[in-house]
C-alpha atoms as a PDB file:
ATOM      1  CA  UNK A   1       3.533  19.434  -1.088  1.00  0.00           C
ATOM      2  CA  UNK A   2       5.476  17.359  -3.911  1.00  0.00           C
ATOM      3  CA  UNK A   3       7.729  18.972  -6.589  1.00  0.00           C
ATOM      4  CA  UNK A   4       6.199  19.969  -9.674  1.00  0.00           C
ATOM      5  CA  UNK A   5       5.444  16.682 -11.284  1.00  0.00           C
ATOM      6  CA  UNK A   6       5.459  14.267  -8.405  1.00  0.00           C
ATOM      7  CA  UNK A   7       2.086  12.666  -8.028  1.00  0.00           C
ATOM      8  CA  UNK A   8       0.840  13.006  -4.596  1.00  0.00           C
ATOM      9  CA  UNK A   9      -0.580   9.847  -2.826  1.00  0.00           C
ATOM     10  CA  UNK A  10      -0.399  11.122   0.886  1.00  0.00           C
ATOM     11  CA  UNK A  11      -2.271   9.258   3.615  1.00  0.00           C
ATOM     12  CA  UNK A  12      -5.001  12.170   3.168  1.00  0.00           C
ATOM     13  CA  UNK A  13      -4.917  12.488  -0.955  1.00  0.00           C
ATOM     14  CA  UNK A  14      -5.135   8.602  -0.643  1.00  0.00           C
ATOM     15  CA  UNK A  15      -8.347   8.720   1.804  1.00  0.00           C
ATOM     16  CA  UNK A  16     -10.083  11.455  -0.606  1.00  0.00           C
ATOM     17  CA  UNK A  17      -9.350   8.675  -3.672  1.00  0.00           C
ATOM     18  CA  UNK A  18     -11.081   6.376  -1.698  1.00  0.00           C
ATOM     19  CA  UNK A  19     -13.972   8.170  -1.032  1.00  0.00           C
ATOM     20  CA  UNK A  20     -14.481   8.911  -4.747  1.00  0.00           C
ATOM     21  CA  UNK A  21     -13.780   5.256  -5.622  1.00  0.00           C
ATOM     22  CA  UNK A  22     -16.345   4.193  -3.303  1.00  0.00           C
ATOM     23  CA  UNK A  23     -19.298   7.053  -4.522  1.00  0.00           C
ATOM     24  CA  UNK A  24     -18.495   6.426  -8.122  1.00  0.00           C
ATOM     25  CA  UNK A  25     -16.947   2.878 -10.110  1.00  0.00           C
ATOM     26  CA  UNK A  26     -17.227   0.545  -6.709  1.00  0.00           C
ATOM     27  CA  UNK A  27     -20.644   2.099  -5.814  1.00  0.00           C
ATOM     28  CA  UNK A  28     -22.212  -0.967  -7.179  1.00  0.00           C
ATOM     29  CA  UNK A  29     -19.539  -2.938  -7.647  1.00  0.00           C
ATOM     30  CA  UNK A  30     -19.165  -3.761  -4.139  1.00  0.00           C
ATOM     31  CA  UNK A  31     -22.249  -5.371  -1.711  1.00  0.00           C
ATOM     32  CA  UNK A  32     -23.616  -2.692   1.030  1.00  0.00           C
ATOM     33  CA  UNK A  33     -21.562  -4.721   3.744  1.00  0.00           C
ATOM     34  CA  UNK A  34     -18.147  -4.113   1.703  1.00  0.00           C
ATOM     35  CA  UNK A  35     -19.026  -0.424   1.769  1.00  0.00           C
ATOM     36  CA  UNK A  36     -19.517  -0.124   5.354  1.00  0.00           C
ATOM     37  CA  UNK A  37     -15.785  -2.529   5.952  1.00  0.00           C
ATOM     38  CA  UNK A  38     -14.211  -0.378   3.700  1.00  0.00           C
ATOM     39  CA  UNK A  39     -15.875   3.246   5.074  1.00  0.00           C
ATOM     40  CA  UNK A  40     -14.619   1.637   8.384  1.00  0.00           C
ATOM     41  CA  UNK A  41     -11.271   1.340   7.021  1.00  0.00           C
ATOM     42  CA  UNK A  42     -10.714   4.624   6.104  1.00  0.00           C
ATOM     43  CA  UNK A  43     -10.092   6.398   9.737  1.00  0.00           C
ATOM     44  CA  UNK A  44      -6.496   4.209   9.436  1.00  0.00           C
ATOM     45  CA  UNK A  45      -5.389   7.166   7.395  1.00  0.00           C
ATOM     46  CA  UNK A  46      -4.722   9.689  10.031  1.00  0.00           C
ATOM     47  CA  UNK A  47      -3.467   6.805  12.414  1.00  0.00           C
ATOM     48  CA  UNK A  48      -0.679   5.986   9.314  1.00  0.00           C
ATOM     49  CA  UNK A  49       0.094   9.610   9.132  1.00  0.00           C
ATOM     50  CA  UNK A  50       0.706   9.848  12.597  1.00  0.00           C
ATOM     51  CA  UNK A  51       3.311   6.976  12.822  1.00  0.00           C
ATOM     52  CA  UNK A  52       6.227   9.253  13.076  1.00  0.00           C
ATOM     53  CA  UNK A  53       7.491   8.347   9.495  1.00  0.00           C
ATOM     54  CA  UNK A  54       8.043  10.918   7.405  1.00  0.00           C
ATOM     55  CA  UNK A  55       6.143  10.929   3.808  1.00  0.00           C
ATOM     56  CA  UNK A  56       8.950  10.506   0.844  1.00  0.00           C
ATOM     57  CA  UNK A  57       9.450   9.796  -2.530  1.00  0.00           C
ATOM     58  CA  UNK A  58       8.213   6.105  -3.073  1.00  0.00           C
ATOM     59  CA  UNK A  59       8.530   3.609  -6.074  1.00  0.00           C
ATOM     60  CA  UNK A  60       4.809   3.103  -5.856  1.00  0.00           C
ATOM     61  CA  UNK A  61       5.260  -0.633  -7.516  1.00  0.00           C
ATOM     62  CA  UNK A  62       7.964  -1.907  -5.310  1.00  0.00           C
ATOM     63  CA  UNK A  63       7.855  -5.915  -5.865  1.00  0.00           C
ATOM     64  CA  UNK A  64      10.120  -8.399  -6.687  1.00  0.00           C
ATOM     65  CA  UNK A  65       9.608  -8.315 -10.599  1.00  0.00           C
ATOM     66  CA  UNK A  66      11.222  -4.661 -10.037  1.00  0.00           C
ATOM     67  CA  UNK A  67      14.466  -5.327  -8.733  1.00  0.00           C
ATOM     68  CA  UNK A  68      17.538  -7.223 -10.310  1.00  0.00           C
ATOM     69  CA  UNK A  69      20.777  -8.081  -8.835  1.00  0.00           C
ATOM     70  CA  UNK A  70      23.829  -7.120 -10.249  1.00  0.00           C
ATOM     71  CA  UNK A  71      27.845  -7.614 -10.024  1.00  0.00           C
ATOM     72  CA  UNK A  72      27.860  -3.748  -9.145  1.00  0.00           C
ATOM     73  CA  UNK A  73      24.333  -4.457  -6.608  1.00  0.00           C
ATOM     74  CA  UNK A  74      20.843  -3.797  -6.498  1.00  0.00           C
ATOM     75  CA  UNK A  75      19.139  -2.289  -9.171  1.00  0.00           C
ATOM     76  CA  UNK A  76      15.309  -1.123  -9.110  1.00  0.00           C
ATOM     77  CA  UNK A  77      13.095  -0.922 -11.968  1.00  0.00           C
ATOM     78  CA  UNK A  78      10.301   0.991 -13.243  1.00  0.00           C
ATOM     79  CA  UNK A  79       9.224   3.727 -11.847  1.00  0.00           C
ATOM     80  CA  UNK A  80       6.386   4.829 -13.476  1.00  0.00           C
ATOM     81  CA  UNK A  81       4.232   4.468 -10.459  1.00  0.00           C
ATOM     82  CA  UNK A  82       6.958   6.880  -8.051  1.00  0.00           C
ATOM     83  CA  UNK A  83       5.190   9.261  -5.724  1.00  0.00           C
ATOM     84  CA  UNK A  84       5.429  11.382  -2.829  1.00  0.00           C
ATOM     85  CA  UNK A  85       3.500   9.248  -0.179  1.00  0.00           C
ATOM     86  CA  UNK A  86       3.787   7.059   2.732  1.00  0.00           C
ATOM     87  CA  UNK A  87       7.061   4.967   2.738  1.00  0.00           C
ATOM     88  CA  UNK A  88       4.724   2.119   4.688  1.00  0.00           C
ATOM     89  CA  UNK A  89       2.683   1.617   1.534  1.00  0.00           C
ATOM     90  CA  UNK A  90       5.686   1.102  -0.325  1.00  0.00           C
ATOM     91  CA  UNK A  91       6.736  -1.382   2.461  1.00  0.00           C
ATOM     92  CA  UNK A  92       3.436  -4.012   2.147  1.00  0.00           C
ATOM     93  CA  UNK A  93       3.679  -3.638  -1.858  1.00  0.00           C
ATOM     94  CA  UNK A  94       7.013  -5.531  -1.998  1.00  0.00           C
ATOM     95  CA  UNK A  95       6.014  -7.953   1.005  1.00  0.00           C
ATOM     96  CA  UNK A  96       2.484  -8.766   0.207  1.00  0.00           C
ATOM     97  CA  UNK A  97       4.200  -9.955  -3.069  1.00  0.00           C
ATOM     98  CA  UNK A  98       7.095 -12.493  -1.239  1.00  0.00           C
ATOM     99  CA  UNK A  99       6.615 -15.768  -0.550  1.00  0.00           C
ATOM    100  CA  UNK A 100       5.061 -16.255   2.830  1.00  0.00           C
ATOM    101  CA  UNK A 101       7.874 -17.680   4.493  1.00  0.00           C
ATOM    102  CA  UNK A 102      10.479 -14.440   3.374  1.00  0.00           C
ATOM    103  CA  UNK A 103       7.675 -11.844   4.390  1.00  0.00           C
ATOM    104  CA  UNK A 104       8.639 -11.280   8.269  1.00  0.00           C
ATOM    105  CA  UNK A 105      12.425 -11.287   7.727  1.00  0.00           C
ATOM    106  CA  UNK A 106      11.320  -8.332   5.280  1.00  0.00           C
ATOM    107  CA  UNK A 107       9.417  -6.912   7.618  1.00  0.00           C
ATOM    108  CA  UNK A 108      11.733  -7.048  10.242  1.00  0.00           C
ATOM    109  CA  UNK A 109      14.441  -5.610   8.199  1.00  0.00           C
ATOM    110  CA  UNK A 110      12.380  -2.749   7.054  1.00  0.00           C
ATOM    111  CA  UNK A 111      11.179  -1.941  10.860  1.00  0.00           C
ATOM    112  CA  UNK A 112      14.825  -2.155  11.506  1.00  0.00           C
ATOM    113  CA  UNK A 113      16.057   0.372   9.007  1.00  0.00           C
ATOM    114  CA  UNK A 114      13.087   2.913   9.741  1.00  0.00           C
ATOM    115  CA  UNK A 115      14.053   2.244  13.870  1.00  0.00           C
ATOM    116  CA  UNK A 116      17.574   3.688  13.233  1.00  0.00           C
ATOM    117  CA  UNK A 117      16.731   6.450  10.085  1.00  0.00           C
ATOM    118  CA  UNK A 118      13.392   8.097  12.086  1.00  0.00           C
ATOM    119  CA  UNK A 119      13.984   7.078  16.057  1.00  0.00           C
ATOM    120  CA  UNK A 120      11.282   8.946  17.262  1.00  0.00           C
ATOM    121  CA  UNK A 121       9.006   6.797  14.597  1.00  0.00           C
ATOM    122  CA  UNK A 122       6.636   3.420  14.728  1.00  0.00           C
ATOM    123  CA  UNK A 123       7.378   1.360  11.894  1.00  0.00           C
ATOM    124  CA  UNK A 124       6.274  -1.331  13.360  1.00  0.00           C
ATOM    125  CA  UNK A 125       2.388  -0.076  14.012  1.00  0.00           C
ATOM    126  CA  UNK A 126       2.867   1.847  10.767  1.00  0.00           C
ATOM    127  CA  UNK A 127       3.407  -1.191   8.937  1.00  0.00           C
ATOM    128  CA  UNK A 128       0.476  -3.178  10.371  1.00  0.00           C
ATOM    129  CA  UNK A 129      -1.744  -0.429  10.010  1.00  0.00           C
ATOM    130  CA  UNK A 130      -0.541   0.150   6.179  1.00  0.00           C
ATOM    131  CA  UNK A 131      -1.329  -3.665   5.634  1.00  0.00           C
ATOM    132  CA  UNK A 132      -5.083  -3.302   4.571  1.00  0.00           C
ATOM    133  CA  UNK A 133      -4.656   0.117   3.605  1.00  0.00           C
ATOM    134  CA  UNK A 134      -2.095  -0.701   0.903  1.00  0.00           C
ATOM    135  CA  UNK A 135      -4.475  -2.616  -0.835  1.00  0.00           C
ATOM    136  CA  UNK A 136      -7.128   0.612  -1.026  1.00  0.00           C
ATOM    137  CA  UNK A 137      -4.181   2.425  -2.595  1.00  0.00           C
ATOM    138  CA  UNK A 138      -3.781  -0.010  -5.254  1.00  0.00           C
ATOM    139  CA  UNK A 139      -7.544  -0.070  -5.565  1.00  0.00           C
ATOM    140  CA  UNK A 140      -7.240   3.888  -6.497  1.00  0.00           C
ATOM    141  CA  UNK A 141      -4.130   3.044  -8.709  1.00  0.00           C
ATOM    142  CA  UNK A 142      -6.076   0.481 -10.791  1.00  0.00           C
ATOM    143  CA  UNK A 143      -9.227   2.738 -11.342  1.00  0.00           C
ATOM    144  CA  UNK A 144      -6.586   5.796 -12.240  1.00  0.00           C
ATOM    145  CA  UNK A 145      -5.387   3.019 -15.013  1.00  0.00           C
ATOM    146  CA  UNK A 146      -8.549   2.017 -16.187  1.00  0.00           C
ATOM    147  CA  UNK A 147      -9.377   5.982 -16.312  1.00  0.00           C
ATOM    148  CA  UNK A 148      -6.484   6.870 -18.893  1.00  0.00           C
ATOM    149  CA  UNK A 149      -6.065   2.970 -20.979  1.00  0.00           C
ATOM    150  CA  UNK A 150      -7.483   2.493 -24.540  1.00  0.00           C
ATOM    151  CA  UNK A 151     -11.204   1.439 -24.325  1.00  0.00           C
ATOM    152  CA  UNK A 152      -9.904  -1.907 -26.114  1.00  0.00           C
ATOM    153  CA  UNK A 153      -7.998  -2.913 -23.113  1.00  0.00           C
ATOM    154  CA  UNK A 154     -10.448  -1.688 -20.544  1.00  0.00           C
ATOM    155  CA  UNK A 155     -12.275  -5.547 -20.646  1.00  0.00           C
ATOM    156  CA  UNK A 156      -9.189  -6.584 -19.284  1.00  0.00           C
ATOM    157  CA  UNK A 157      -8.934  -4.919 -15.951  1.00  0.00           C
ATOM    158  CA  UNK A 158     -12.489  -3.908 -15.176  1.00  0.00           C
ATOM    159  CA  UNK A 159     -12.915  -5.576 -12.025  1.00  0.00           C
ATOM    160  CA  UNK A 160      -9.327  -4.758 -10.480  1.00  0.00           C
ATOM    161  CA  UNK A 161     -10.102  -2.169  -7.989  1.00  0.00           C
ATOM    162  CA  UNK A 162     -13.348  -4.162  -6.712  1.00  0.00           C
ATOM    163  CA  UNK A 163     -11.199  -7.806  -6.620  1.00  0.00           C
ATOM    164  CA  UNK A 164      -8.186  -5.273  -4.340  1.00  0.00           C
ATOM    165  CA  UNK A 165     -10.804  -3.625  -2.106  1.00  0.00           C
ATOM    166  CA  UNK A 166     -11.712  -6.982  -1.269  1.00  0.00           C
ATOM    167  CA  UNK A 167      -8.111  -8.005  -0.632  1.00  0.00           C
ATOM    168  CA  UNK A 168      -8.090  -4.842   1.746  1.00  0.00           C
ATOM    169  CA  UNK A 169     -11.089  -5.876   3.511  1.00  0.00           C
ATOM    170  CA  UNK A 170      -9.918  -9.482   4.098  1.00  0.00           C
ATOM    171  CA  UNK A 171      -6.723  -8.050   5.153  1.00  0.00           C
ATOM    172  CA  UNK A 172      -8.354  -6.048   8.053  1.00  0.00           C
ATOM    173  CA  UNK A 173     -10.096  -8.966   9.259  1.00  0.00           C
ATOM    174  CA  UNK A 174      -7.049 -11.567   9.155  1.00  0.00           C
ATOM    175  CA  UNK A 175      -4.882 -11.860  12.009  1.00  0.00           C
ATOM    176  CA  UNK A 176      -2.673 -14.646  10.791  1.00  0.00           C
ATOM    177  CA  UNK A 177       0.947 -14.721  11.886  1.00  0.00           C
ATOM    178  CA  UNK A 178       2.353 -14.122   7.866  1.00  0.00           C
ATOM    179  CA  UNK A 179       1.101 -11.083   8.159  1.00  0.00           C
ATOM    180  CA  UNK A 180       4.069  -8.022   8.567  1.00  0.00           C
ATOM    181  CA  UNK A 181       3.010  -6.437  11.933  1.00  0.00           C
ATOM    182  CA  UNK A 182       2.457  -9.817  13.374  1.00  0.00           C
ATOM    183  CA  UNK A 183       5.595 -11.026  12.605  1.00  0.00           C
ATOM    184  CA  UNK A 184       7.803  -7.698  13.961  1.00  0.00           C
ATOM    185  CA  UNK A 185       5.703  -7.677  17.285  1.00  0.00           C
ATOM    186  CA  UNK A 186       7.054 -11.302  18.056  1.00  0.00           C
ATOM    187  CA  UNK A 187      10.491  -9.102  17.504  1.00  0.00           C
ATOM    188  CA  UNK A 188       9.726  -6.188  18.541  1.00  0.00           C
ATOM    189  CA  UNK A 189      12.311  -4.099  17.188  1.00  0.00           C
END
């Protein structure tokens, strides 16, 4: 359970939100076929929860427009979107947003570091596993925005959590070698 003010965005809080995205503003939003890929999608929950990784206070926006380096070192930004959920999620936010080439050094680095802090874990399938499903957490993340923004800004971002579910699905179907998982089995770590 998170501390008193923590939001919590659990593998399981995060299925739920999908559920509800998918019965209410995506109902017809999305084609019957997207439904069923997404509905699919959703048993990858449980699988991330069991990957050995401990949930944990995340940054919830972790990409490279929310980090600086300084003469004293890194510095992360903005952490408006900071939760108590899967550290995974976290992981494909700051990827998914690196160039292509620089996205399996990062993954290797982050298998790495989870390897030696959780030994028991499996970054590795909890990272490829997390790859579509990070997508269906921003999905939830953009509908929670459109919820609680001024009805004047609303036209702006109407179709964000449909255009993301769609990223999820195509990320479920893609087995291409830029992808995270793909790129830290060839290592293994």
């Amino acid at each position: 359970m998170p501390a008193a003010g923590i939001p919590d965005r659990r593998p399981e809080v995060l299925r739920r939100a999908v559920d509800r995205l998918l019965d209410g503003p995506l109902r017809d939003e999305l084609a019957p076929g997207e439904h069923a890929a997404v509905r699919r999608m959703q048993d990858g929950w449980a699988r991330l929860a069991e990957s050995g990784l401990p949930d944990t206070l995340v940054h919830g926006d972790f990409h490279p427009g929310n980090w600086r380096l300084t003469a004293a070192g890194p510095v992360v930004l903005d952490f408006a979107d900071a939760h108590l959920g899967h550290p995974a999620l976290d992981a494909c936010r700051a990827i998914y947003y690196l160039p292509p080439p620089r996205r399996a050094a990062a993954a290797r680095a982050w298998i790495a570091a989870w390897s030696r802090a959780a030994p028991q874990s499996r970054p590795a399938d909890a990272l490829r596993i997390a790859w579509p499903l990070a997508h269906l957490a921003s999905a939830v993340r953009y509908q929670e925005f459109l919820d609680n923004i001024e009805p004047t800004e609303r036209l702006y971002h109407l179709g964000d959590p449909a255009a993301v579910t769609r990223h999820a699905i195509a990320a479920a179907r893609q087995a291409t070698p830029h992808a995270p998982a793909q790129a830290a089995r060839a290592t293994d770590l």
